[in-house]
N, C-alpha and C. Protein backbone atom coordinates (compact mmCIF):
# COMPACT_ATOMS: atom_id res chain seq x y z
N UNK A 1 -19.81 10.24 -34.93
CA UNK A 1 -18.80 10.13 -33.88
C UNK A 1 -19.08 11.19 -32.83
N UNK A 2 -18.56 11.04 -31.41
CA UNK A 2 -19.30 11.71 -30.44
C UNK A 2 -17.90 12.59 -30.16
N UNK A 3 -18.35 13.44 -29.36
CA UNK A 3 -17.48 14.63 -29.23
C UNK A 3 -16.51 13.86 -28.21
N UNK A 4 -16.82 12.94 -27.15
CA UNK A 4 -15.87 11.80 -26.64
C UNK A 4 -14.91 11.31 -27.36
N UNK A 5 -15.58 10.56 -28.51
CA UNK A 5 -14.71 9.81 -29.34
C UNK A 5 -13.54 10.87 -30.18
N UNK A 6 -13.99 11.52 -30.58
CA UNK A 6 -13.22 12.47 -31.30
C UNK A 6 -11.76 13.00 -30.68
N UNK A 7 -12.50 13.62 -29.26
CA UNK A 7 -11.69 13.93 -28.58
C UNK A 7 -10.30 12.46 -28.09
N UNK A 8 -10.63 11.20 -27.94
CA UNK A 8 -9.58 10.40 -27.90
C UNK A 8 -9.25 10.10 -29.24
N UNK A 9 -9.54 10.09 -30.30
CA UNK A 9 -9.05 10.12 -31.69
C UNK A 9 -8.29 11.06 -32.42
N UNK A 10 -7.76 12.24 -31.63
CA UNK A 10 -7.46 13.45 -32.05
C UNK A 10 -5.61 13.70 -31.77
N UNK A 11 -4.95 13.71 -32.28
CA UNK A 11 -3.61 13.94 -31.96
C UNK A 11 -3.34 15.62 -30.70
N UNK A 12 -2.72 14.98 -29.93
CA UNK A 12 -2.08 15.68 -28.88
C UNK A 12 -1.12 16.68 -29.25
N UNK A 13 -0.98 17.45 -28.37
CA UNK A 13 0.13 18.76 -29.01
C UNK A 13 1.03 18.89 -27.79
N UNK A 14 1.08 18.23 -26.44
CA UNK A 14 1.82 18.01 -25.47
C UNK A 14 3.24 17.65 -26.38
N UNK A 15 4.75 17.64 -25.58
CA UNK A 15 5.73 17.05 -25.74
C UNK A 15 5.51 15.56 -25.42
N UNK A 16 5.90 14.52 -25.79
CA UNK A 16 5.79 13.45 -25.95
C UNK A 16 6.39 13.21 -24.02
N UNK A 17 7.93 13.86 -24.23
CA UNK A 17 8.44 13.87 -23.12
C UNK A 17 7.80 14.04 -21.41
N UNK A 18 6.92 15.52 -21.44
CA UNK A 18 5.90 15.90 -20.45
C UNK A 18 4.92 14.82 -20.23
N UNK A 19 4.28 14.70 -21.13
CA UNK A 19 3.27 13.42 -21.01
C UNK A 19 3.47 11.82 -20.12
N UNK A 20 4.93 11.40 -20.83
CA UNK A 20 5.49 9.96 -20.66
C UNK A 20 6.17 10.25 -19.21
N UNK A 21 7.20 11.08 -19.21
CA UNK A 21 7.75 11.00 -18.09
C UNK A 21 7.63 11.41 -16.57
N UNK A 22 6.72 13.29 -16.67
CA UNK A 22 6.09 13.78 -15.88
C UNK A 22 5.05 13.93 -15.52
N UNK A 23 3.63 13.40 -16.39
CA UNK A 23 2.33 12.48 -16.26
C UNK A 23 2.70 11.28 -16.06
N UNK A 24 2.85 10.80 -16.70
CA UNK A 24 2.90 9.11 -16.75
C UNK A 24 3.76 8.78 -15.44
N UNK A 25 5.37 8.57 -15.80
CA UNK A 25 5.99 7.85 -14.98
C UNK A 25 5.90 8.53 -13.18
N UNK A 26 6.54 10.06 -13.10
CA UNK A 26 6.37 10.86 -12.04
C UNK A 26 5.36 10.76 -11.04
N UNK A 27 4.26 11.29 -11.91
CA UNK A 27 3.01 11.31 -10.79
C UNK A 27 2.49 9.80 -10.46
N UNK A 28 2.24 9.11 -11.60
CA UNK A 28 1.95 7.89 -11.40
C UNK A 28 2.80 7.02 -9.99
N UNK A 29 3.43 7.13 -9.88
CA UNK A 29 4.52 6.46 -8.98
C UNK A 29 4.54 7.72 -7.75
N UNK A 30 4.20 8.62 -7.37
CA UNK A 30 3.85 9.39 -6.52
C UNK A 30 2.41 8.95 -5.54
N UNK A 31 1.31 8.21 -6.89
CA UNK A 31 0.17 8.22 -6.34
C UNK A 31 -0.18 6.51 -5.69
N UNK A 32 1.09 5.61 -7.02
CA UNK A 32 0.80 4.03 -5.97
C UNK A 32 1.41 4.67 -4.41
N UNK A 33 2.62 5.59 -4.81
CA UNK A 33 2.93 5.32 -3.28
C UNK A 33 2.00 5.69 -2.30
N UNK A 34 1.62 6.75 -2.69
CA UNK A 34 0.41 7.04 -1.18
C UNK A 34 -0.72 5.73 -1.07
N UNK A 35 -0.82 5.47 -1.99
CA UNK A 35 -1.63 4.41 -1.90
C UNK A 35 -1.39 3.35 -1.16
N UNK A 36 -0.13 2.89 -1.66
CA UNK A 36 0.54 1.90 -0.49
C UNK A 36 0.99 2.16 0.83
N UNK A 37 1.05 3.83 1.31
CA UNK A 37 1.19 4.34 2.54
C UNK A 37 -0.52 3.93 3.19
N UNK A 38 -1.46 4.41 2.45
CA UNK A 38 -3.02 3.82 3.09
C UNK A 38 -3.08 2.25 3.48
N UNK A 39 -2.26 1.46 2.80
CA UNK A 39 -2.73 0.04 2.73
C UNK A 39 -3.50 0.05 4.01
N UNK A 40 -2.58 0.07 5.32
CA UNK A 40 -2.98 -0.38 6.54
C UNK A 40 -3.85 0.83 7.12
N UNK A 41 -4.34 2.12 6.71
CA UNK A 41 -5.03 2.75 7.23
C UNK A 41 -6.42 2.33 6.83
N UNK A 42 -6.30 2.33 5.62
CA UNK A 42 -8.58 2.54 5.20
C UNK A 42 -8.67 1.35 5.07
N UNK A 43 -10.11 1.76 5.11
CA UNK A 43 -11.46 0.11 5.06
C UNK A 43 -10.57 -0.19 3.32
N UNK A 44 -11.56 -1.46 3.12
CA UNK A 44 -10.87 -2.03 1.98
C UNK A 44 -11.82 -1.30 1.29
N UNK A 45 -13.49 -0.91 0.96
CA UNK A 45 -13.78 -0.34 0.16
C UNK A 45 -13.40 0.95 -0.41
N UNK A 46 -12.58 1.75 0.18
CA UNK A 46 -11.94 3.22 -0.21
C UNK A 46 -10.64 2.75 -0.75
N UNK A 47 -10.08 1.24 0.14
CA UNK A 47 -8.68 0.92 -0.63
C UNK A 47 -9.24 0.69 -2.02
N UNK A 48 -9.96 0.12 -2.23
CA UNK A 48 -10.62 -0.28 -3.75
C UNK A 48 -10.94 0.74 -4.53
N UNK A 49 -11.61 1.95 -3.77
CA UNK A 49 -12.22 3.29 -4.77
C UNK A 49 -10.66 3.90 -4.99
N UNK A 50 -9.49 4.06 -4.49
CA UNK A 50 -8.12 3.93 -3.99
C UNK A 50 -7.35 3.45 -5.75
N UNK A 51 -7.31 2.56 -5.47
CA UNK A 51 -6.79 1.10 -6.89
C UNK A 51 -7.63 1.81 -8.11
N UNK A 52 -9.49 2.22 -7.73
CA UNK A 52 -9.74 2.02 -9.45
C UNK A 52 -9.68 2.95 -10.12
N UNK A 53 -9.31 4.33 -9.04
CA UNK A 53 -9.11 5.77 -9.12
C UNK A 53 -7.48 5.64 -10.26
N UNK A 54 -6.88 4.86 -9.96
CA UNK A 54 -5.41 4.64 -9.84
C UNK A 54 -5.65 3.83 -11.44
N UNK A 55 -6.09 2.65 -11.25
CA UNK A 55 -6.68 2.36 -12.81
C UNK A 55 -6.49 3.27 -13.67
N UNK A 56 -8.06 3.55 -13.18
CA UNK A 56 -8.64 4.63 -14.47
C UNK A 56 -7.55 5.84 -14.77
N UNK A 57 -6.77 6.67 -13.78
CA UNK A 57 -5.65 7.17 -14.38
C UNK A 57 -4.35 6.80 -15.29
N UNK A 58 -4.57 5.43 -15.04
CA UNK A 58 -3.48 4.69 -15.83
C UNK A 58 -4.20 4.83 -17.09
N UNK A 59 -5.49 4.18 -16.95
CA UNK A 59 -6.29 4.43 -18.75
C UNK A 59 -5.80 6.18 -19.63
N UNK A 60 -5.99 6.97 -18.56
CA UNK A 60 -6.44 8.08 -19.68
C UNK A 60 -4.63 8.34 -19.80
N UNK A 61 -3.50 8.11 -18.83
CA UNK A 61 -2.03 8.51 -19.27
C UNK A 61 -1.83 7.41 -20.78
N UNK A 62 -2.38 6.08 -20.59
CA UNK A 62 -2.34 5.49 -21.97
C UNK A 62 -3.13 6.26 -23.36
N UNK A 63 -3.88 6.90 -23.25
CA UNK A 63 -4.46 7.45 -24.28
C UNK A 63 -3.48 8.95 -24.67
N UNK A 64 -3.23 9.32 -23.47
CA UNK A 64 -2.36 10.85 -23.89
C UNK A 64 -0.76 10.10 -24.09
N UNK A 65 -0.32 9.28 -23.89
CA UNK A 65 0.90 8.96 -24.31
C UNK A 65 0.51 8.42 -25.48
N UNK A 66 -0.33 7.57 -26.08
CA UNK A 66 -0.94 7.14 -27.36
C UNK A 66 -1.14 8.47 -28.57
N UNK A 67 -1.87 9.32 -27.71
CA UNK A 67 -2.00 10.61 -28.65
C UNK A 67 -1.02 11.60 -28.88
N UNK A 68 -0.11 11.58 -28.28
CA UNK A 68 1.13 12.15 -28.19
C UNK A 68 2.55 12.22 -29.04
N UNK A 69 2.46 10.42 -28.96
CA UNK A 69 3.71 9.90 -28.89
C UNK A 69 4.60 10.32 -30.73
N UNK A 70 3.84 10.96 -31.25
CA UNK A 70 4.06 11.40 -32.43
C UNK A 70 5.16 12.71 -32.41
N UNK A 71 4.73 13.42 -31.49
CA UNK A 71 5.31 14.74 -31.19
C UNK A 71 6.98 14.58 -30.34
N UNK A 72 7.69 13.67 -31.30
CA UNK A 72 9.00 13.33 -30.93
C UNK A 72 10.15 13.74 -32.11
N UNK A 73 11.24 14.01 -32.48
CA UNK A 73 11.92 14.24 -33.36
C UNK A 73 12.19 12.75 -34.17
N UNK A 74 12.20 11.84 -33.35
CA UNK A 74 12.17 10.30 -34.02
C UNK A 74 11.58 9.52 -34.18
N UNK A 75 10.88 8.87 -34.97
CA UNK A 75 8.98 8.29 -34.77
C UNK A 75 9.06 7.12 -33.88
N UNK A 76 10.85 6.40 -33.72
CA UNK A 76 10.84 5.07 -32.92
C UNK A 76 10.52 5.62 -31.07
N UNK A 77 11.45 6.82 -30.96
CA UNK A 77 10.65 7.34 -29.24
C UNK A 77 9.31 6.84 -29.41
N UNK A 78 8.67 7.35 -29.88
CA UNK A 78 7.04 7.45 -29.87
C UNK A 78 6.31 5.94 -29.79
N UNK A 79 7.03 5.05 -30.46
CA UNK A 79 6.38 3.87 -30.03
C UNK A 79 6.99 3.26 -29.38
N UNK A 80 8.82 2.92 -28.88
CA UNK A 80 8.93 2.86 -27.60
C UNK A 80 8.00 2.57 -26.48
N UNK A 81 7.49 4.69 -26.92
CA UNK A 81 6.70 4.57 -25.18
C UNK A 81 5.67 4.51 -25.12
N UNK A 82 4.71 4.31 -26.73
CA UNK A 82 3.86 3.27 -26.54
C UNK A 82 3.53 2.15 -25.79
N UNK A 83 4.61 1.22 -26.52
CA UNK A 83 5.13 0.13 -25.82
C UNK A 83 4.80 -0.15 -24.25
N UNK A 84 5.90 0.65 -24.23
CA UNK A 84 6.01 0.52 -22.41
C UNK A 84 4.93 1.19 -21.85
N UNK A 85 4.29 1.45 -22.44
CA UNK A 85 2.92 2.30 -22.14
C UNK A 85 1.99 1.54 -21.54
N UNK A 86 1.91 0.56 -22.73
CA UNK A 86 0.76 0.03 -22.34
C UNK A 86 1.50 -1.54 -21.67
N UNK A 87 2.89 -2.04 -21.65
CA UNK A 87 3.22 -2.86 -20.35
C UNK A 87 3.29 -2.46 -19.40
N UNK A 88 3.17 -0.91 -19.06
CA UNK A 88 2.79 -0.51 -17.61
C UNK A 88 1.45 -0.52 -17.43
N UNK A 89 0.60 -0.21 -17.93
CA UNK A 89 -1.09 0.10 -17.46
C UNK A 89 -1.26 -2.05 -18.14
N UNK A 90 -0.82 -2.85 -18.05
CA UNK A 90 -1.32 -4.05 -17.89
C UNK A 90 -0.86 -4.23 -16.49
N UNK A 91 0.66 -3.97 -16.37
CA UNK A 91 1.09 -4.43 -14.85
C UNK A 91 0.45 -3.45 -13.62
N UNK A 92 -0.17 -2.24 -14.04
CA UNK A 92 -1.49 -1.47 -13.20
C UNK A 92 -1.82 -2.33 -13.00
N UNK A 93 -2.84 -2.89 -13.93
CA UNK A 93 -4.11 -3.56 -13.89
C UNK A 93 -3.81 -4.36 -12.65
N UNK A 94 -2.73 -5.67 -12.70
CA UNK A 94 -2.59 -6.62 -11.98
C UNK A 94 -2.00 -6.36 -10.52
N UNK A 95 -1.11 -5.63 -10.77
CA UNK A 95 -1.00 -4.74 -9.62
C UNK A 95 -1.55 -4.70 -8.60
N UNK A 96 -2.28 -4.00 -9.11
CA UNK A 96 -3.47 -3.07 -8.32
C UNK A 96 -5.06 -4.51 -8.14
N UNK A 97 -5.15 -5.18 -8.41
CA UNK A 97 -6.14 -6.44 -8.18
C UNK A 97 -5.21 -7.18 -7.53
N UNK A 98 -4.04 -7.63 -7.43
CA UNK A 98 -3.58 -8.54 -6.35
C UNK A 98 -2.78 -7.63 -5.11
N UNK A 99 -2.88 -6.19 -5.02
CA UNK A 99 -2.61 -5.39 -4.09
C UNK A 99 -4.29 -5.63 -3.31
N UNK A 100 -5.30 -5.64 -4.49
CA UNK A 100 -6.36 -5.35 -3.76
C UNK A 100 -6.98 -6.75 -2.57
N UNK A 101 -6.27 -7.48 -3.06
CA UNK A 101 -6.86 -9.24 -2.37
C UNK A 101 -5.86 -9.29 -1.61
N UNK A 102 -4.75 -8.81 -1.46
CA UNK A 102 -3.88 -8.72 -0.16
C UNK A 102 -4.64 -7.72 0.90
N UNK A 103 -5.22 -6.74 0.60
CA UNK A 103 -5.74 -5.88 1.29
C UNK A 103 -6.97 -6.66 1.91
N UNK A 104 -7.68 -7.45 1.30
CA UNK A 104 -9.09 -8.04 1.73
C UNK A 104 -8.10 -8.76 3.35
N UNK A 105 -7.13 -9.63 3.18
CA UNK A 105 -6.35 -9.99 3.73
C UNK A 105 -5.40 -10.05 4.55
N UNK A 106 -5.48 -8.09 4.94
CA UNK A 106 -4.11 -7.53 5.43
C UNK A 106 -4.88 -7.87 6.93
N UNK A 107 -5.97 -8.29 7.89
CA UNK A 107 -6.04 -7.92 9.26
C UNK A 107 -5.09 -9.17 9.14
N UNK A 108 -5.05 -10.52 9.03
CA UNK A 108 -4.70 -11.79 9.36
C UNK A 108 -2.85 -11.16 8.91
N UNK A 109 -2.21 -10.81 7.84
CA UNK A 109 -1.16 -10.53 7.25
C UNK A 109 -0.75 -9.11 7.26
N UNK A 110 -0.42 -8.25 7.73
CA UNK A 110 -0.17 -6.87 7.64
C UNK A 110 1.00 -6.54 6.36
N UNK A 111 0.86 -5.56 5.76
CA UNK A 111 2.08 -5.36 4.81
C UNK A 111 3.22 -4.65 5.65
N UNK A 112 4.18 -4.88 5.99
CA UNK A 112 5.34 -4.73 6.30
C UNK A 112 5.55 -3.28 5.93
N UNK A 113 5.73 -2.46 6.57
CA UNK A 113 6.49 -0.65 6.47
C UNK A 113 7.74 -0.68 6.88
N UNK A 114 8.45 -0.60 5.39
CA UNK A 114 9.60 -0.08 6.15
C UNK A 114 10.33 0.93 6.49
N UNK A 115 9.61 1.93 6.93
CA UNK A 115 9.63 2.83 7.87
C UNK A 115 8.26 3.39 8.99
């Protein structure tokens, strides 16, 4: 086993809480938004490096909420936010691929700011 693997196979010592709510939910939702503030600024290839940047952070908050989710006083928290863990990094996924084909799309359609 590789020092990679290990390292995602290894239980977390974070609060379950820090991880899920102020990694995960907080920043996460800090970073679509700027993202969706760019829609109408960048080329679509940076909107795309943009989305997979955004991905791939969704991957590794699923692995530290996965490795984590133990470090709760009740073992049902922990899979809870499993759970919702990983129905958020699916609705990433899709998200972020039909954000990205609106974007191929936005000169003809602009996304609407409302402000």
């Amino acid at each position: 086993m590789s020092k990679f693997q290990h390292w995602l196979n290894t239980q977390g010592h974070t609060a379950l809480w820090v991880v899920f709510w102020l990694y995960g939910v907080a920043l996460s939702n800090v970073l679509f938004g700027l993202i969706l503030m760019a829609f109408n600024r960048v080329t679509p290839s940076l909107f795309g490096l943009m989305l997979l940047a955004f991905v791939a952070y969704t991957a590794c908050m699923l692995n530290a909420v996965w490795r984590n989710a133990d470090n709760v006083r009740s073992p049902v928290y922990g899979q809870i936010a499993r759970f919702l863990t990983v129905a958020w990094s699916v609705n990433a996924v899709l998200v972020s691929g039909f954000l990205f084909l609106s974007h191929l799309n936005a000169t003809a359609l602009p996304l609407p700011m409302p402000f």
